[in-house]
Protein backbone atom coordinates (compact mmCIF):
# COMPACT_ATOMS: atom_id res chain seq x y z
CA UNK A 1 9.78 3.08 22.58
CA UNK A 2 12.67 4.68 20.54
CA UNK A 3 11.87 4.94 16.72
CA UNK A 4 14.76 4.06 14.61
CA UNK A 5 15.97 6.98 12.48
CA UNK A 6 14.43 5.61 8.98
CA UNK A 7 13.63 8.14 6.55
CA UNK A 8 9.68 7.98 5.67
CA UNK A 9 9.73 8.99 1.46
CA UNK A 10 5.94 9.38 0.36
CA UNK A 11 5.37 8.94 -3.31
CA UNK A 12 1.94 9.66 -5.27
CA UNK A 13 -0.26 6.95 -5.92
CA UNK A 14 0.69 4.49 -9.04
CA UNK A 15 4.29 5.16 -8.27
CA UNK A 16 4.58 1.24 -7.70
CA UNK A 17 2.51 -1.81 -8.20
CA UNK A 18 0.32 -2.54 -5.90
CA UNK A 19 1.89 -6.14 -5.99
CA UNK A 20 4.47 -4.28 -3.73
CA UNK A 21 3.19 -3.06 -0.90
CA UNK A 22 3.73 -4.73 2.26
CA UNK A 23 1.59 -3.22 4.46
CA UNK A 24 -1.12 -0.59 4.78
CA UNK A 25 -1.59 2.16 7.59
CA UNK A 26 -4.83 4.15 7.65
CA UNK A 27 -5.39 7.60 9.19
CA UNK A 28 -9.23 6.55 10.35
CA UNK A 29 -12.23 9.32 11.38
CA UNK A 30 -14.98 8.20 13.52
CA UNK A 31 -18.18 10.56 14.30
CA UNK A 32 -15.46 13.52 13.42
CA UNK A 33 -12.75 12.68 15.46
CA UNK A 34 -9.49 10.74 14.67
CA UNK A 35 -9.12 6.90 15.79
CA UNK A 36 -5.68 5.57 17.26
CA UNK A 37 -5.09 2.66 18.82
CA UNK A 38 -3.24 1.57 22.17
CA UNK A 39 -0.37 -0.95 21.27
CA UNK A 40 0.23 -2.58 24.58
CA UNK A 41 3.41 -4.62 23.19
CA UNK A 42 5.26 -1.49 22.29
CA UNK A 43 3.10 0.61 25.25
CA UNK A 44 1.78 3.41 22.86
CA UNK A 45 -0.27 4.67 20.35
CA UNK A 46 -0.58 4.10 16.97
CA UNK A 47 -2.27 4.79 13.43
CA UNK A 48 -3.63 1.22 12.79
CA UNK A 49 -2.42 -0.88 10.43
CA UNK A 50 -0.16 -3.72 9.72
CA UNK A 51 1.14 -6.25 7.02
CA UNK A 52 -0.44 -7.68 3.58
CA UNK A 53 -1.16 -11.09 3.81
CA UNK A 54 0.30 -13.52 1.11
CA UNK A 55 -2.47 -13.50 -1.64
CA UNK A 56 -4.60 -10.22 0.67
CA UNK A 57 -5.24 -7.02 -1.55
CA UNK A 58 -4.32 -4.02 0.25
CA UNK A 59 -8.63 -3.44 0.77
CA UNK A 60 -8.84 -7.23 2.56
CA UNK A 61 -5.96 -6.19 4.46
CA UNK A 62 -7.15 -2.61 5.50
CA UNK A 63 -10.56 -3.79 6.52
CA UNK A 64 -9.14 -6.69 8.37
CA UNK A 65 -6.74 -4.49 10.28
CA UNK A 66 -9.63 -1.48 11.38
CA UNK A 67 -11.49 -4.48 12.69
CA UNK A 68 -8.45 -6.12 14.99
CA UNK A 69 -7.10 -3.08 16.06
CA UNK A 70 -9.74 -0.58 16.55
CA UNK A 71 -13.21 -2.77 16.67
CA UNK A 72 -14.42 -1.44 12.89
CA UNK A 73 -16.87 -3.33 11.42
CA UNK A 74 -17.90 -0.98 8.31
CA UNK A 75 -15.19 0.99 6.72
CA UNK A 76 -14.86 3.17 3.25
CA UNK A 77 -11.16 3.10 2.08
CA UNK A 78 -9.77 5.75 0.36
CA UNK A 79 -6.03 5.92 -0.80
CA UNK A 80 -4.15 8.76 0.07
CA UNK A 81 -0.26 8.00 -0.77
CA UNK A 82 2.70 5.35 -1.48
CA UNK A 83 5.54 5.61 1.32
CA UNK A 84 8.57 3.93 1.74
CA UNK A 85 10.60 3.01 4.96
CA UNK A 86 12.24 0.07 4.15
CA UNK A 87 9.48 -1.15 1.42
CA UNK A 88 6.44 0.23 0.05
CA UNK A 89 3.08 1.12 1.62
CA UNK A 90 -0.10 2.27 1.46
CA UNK A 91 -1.12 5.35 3.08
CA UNK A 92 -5.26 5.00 3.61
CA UNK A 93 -7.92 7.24 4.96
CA UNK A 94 -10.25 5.01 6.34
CA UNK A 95 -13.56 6.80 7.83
CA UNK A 96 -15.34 4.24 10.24
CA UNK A 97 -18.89 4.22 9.85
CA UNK A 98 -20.03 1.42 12.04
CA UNK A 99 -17.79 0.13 15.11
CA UNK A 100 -18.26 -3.10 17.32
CA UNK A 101 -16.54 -4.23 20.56
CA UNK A 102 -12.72 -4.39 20.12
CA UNK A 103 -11.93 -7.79 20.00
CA UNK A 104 -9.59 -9.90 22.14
CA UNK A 105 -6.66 -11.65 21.48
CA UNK A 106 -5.05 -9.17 19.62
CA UNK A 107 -2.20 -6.42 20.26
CA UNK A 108 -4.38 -3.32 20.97
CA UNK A 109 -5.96 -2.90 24.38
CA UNK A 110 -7.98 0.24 23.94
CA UNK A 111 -8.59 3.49 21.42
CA UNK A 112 -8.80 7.06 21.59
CA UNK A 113 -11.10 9.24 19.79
CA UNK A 114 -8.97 12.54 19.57
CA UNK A 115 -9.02 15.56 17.21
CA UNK A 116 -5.14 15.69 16.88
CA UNK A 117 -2.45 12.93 17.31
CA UNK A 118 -1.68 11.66 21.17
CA UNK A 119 1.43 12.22 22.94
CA UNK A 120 2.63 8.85 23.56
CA UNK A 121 3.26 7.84 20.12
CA UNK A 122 5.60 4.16 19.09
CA UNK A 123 6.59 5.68 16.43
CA UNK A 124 6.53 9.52 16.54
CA UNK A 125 8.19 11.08 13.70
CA UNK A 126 6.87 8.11 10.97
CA UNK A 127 3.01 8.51 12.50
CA UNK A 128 3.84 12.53 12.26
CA UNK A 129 4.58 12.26 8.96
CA UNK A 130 1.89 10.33 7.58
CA UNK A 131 -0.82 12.37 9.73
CA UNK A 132 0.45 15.10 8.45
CA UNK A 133 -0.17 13.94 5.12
CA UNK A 134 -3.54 12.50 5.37
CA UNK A 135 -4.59 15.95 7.16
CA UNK A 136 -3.77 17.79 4.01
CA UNK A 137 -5.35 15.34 1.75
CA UNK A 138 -8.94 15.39 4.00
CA UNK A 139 -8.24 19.38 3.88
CA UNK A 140 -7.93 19.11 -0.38
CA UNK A 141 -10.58 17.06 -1.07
């Protein structure tokens, strides 16, 4: 899939409300290697994620996402950055610490433990961008 050319701006944390993020993508780490997940509507991979939910903090929305897109069934969130496409986000690294079977039904049809980001990316120069990012944040801390 073509990305559109939107510019990805990241901000530090607090530069919004948290009332206005829309969605929340998390750069995840499972047994030491990276998680992504197979799309198989847009036929590539991705850093999972996805939309808040009406009246969902970011947290409910994070933990709800690891679990339909890449099978994660105990998480520890930790916030990395704001970015803005269109609207605001929240950047999250996410390390897995307990996965189950990925469940059905939704949009992801496998993952891939890697120790760098795949190839066959939906959205290559966003998911670039915000890898890059969380790399240098697990590389600070």
């Amino acid at each position: 899939m073509k990305e559109k050319l939107l510019e990805v701006k990241l901000y530090n944390l607090g530069y919004c409300s948290e009332s206005e993020y829309t969605r929340v993508v998390c750069v995840c780490k499972y047994k030491d290697k990276f998680v992504f997940c197979y799309n198989k509507k847009r036929n590539g991979y991705e850093l999972p994620g996805g939309h808040i939910e009406e009246n969902e903090s970011w947290q409910a929305a994070a933990v709800r996402e690891m679990y339909e897109e890449i099978g994660a069934t105990k998480v520890v969130l930790t916030p990395i950055c704001v970015y803005k496409i269109s609207t605001f986000a929240l950047l999250v690294f996410c390390e897995v610490l307990e996965m189950g079977n990925l469940p059905t039904g939704y949009e992801t049809s496998s993952i891939l433990l890697s120790d760098d980001l795949p190839d066959n990316l939906t959205y290559p120069d966003t998911y670039k961008k915000l890898f890059k990012r969380a790399k240098s944040f697990l590389e600070d801390e």
